[in-house]
N, C-alpha and C. Protein backbone atom coordinates (compact mmCIF):
# COMPACT_ATOMS: atom_id res chain seq x y z
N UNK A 1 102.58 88.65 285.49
CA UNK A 1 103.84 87.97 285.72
C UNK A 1 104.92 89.04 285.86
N UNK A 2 105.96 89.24 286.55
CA UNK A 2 106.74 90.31 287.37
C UNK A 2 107.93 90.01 285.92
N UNK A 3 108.57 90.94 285.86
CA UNK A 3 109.57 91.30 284.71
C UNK A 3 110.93 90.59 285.66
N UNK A 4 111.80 89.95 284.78
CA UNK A 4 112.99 89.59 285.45
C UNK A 4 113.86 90.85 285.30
N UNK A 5 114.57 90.83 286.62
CA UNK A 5 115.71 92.01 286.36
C UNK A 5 116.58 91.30 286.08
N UNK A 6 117.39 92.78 285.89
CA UNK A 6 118.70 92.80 284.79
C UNK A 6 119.81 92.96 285.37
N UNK A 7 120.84 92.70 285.85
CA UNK A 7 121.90 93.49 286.14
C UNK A 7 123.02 93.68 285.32
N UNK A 8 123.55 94.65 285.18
CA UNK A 8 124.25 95.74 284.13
C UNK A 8 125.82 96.15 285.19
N UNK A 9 126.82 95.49 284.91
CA UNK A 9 127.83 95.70 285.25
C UNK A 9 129.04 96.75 284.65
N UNK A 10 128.99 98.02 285.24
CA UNK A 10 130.07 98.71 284.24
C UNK A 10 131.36 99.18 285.15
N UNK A 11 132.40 98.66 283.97
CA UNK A 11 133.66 98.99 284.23
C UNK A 11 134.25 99.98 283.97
N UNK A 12 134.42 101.51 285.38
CA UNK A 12 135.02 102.55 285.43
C UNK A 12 136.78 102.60 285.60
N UNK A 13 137.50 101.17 285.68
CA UNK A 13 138.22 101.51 286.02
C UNK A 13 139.31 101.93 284.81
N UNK A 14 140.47 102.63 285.78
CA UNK A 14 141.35 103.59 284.22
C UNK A 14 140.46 104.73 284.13
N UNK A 15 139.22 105.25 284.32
CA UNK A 15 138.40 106.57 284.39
C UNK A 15 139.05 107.87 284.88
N UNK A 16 139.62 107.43 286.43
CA UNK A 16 140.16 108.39 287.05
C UNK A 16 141.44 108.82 286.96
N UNK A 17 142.16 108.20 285.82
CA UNK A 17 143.67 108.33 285.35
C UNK A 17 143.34 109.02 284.59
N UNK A 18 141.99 109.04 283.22
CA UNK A 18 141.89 109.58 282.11
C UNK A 18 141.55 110.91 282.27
N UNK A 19 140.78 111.23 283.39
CA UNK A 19 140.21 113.03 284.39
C UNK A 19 141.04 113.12 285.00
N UNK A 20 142.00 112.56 285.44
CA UNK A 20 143.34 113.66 286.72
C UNK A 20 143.58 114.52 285.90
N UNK A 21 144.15 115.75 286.65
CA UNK A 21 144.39 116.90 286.78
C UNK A 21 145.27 116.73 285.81
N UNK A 22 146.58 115.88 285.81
CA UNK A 22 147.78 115.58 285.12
C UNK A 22 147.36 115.53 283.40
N UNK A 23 146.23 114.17 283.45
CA UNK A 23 145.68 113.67 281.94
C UNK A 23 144.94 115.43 281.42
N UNK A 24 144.48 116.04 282.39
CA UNK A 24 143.40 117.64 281.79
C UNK A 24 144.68 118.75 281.22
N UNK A 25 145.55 118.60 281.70
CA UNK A 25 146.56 119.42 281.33
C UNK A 25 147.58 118.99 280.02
N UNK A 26 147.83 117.55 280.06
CA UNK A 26 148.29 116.94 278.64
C UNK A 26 147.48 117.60 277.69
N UNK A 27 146.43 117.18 277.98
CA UNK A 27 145.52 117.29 277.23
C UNK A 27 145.19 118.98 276.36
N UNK A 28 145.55 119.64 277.47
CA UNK A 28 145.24 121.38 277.05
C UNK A 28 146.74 121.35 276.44
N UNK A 29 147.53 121.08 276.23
CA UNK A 29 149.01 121.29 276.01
C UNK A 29 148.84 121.19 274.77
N UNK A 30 148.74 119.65 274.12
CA UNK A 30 148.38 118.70 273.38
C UNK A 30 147.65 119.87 272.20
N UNK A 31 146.18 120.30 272.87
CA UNK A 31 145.13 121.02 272.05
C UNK A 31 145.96 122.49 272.01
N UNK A 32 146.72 123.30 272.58
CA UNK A 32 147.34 123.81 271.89
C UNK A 32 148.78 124.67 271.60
N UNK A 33 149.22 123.44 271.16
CA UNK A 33 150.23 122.73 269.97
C UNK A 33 149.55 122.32 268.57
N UNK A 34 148.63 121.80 268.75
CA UNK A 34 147.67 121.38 267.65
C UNK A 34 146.98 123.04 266.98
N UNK A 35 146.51 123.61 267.95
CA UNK A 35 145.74 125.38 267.75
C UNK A 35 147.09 125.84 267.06
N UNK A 36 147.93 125.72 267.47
CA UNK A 36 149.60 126.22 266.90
C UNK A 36 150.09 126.05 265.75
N UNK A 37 149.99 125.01 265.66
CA UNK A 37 149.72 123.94 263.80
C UNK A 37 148.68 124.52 262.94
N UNK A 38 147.91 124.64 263.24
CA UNK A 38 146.50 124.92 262.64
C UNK A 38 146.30 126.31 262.50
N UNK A 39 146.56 127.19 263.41
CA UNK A 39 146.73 128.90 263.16
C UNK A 39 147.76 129.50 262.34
N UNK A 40 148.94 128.68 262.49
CA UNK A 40 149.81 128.98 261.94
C UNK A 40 149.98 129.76 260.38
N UNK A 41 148.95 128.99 259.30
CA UNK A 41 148.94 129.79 258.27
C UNK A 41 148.12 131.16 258.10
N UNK A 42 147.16 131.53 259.09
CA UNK A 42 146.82 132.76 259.27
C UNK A 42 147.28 134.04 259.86
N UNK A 43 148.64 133.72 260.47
CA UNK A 43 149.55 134.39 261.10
C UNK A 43 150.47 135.48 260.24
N UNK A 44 150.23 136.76 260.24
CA UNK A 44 151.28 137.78 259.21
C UNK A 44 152.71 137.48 259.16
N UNK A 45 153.16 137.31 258.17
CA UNK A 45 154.97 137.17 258.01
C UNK A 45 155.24 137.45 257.26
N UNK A 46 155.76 138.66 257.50
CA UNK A 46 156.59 139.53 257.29
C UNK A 46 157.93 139.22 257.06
N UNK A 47 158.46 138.62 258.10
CA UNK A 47 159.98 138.69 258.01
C UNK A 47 160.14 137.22 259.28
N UNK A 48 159.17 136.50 259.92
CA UNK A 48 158.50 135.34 260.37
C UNK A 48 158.75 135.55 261.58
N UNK A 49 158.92 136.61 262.38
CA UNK A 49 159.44 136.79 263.83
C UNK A 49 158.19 136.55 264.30
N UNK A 50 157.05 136.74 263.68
CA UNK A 50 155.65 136.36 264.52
C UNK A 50 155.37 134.96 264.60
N UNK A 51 155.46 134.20 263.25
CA UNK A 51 155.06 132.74 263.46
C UNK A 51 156.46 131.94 264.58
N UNK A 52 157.40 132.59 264.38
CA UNK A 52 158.47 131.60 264.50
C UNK A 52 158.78 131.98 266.15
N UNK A 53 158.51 133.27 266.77
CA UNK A 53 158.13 133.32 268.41
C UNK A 53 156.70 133.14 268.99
N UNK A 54 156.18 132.17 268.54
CA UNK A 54 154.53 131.51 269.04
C UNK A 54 155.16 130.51 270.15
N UNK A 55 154.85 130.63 271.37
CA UNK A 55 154.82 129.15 271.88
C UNK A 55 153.21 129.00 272.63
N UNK A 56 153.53 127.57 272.83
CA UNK A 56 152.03 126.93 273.29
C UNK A 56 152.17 126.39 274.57
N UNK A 57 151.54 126.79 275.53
CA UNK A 57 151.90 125.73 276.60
C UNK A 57 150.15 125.81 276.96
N UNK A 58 149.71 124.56 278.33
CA UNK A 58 148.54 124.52 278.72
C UNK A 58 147.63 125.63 278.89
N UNK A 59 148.01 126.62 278.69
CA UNK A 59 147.06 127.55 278.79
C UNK A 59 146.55 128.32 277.54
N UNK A 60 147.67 127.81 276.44
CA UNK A 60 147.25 128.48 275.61
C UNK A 60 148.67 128.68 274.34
N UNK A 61 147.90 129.65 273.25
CA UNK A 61 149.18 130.28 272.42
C UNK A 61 149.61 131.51 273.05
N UNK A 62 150.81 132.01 273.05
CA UNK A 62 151.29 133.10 273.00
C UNK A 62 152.17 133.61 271.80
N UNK A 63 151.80 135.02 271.56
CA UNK A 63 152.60 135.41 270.13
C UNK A 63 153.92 136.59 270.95
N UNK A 64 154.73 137.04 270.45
CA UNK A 64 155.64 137.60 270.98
C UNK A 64 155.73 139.02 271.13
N UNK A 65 155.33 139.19 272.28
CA UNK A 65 155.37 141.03 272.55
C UNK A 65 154.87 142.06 272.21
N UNK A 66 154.30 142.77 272.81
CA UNK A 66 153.25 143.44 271.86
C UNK A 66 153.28 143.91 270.46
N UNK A 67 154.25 143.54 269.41
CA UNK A 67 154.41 143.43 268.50
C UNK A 67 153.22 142.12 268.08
N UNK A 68 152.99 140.88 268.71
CA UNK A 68 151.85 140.15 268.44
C UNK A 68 150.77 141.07 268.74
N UNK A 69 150.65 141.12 270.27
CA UNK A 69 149.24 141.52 270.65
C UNK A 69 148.45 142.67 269.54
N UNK A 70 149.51 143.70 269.15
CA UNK A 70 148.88 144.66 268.20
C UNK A 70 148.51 144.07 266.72
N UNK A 71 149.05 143.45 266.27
CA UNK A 71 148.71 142.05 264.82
C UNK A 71 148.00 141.54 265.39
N UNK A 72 147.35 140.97 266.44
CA UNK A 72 146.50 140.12 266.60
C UNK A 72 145.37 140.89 266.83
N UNK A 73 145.22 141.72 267.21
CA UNK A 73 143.79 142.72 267.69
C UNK A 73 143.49 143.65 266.38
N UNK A 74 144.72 144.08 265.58
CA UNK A 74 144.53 144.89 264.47
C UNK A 74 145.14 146.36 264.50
N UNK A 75 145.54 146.36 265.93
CA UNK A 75 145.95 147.58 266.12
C UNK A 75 146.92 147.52 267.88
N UNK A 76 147.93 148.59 267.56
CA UNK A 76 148.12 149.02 268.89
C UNK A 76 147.91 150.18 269.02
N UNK A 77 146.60 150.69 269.41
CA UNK A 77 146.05 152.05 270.26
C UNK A 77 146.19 153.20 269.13
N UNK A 78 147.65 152.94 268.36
CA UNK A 78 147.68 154.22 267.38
C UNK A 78 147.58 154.21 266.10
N UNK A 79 147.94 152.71 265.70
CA UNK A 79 147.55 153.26 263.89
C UNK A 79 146.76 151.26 264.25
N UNK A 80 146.12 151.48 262.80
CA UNK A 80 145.41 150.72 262.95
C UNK A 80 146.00 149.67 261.60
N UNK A 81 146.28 148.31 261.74
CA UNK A 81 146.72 147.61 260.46
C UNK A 81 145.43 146.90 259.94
N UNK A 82 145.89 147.30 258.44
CA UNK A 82 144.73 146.62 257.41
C UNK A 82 145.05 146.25 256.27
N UNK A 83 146.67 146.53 255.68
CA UNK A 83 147.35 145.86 255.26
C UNK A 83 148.57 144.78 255.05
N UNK A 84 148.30 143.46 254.99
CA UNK A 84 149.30 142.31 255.60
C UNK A 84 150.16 142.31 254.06
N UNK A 85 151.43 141.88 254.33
CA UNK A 85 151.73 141.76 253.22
C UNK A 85 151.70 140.31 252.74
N UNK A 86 151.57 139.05 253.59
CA UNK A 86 151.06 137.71 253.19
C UNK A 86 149.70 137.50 252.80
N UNK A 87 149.52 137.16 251.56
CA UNK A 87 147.70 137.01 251.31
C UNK A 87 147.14 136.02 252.10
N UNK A 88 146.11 136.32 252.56
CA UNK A 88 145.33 135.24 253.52
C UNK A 88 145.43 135.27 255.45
N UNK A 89 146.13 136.39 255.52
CA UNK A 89 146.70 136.82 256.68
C UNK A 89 145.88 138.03 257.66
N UNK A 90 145.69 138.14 258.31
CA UNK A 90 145.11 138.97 259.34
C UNK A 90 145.27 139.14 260.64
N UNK A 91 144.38 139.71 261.18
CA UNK A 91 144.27 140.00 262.51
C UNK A 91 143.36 139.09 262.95
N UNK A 92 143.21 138.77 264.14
CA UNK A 92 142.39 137.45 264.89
C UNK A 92 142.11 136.36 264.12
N UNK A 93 143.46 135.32 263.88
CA UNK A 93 143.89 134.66 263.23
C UNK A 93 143.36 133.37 263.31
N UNK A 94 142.81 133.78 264.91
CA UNK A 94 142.20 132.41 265.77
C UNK A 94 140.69 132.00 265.38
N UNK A 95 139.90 133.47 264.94
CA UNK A 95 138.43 133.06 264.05
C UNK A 95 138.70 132.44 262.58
N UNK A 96 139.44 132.41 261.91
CA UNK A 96 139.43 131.89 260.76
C UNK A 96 139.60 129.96 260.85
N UNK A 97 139.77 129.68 262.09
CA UNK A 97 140.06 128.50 261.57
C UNK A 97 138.87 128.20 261.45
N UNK A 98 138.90 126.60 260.18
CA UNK A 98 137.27 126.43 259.75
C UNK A 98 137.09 124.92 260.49
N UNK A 99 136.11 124.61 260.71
CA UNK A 99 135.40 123.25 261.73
C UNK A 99 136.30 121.84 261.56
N UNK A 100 136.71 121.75 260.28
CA UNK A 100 138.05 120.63 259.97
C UNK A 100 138.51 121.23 261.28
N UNK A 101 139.51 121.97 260.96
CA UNK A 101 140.33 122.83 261.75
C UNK A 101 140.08 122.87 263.41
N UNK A 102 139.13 122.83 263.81
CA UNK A 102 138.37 122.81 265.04
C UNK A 102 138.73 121.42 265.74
N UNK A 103 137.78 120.75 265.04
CA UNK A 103 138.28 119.07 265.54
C UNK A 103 139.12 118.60 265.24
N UNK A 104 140.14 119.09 264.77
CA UNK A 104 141.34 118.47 264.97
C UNK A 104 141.74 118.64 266.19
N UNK A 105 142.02 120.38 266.35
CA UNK A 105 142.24 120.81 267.69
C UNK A 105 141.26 119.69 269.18
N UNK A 106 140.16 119.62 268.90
CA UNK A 106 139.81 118.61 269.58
C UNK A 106 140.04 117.45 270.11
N UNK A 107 140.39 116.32 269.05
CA UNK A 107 140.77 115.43 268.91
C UNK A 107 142.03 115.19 269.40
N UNK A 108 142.74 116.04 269.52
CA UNK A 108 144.18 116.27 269.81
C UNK A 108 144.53 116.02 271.36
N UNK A 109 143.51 117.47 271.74
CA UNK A 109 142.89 117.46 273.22
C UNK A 109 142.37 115.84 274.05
N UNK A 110 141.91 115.32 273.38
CA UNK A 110 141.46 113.73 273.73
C UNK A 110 142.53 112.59 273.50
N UNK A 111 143.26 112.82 272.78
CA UNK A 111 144.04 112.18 272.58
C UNK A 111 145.58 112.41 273.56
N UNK A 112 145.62 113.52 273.98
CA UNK A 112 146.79 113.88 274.99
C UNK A 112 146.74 113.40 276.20
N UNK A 113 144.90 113.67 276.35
CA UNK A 113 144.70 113.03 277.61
C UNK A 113 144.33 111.37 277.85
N UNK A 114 144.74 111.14 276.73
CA UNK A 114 144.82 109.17 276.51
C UNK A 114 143.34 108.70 276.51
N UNK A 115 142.43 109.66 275.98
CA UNK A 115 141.38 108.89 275.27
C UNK A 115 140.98 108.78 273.68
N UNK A 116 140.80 107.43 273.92
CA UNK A 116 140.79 107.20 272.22
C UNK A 116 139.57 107.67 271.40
N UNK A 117 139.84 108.64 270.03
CA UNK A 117 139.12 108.95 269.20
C UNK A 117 138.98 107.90 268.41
């Protein structure tokens, strides 16, 4: 005896609003602003010119002038830093965040781009 078929109706629409180019870029903005929030306490401050010139746009964080770039790598070319004066503070500020920390940043990302977690 032959199996009855099935038909299976699925509704894509609203799909292609949630992948435009527009929703992928909220979305990276979104994730980090959120990376921005979340890095933030691993960041050296000193005197806060590092945390407090961070901005975030879709592509990413930026820290301010090679005054970041050398705190963030550990060094600029000539002396090398290994003492922060904030405890808990370092160089590549961006490996310390822990998997909480991660999916948030995630979640954030999905949520900018108007899909629901």
């Amino acid at each position: 005896m032959p199996q009855p078929l099935i038909k299976v109706d699925v509704d894509f629409s609203g799909i292609e609003e949630k992948l435009s180019p527009g929703a992928i870029k909220r979305g990276q903005f979104a994730m980090a602003n959120q990376a921005l929030m979340e890095m933030e306490q691993y960041v050296p401050m000193r005197k806060g010119t590092l945390r407090a010139g961070a901005v975030a746009d879709q592509r990413g964080v930026t820290y301010p002038g090679p005054y970041g770039r050398a705190h963030f790598y550990g060094t600029n070319g000539i002396v090398t830093f290994r003492k922060y004066t904030t405890a808990g503070t370092g160089k590549r500020w961006d490996k310390r965040l822990n998997e909480g920390q991660l999916k948030k940043i995630g979640k954030a990302g999905l949520k900018g781009m108007g899909i629901k977690t």
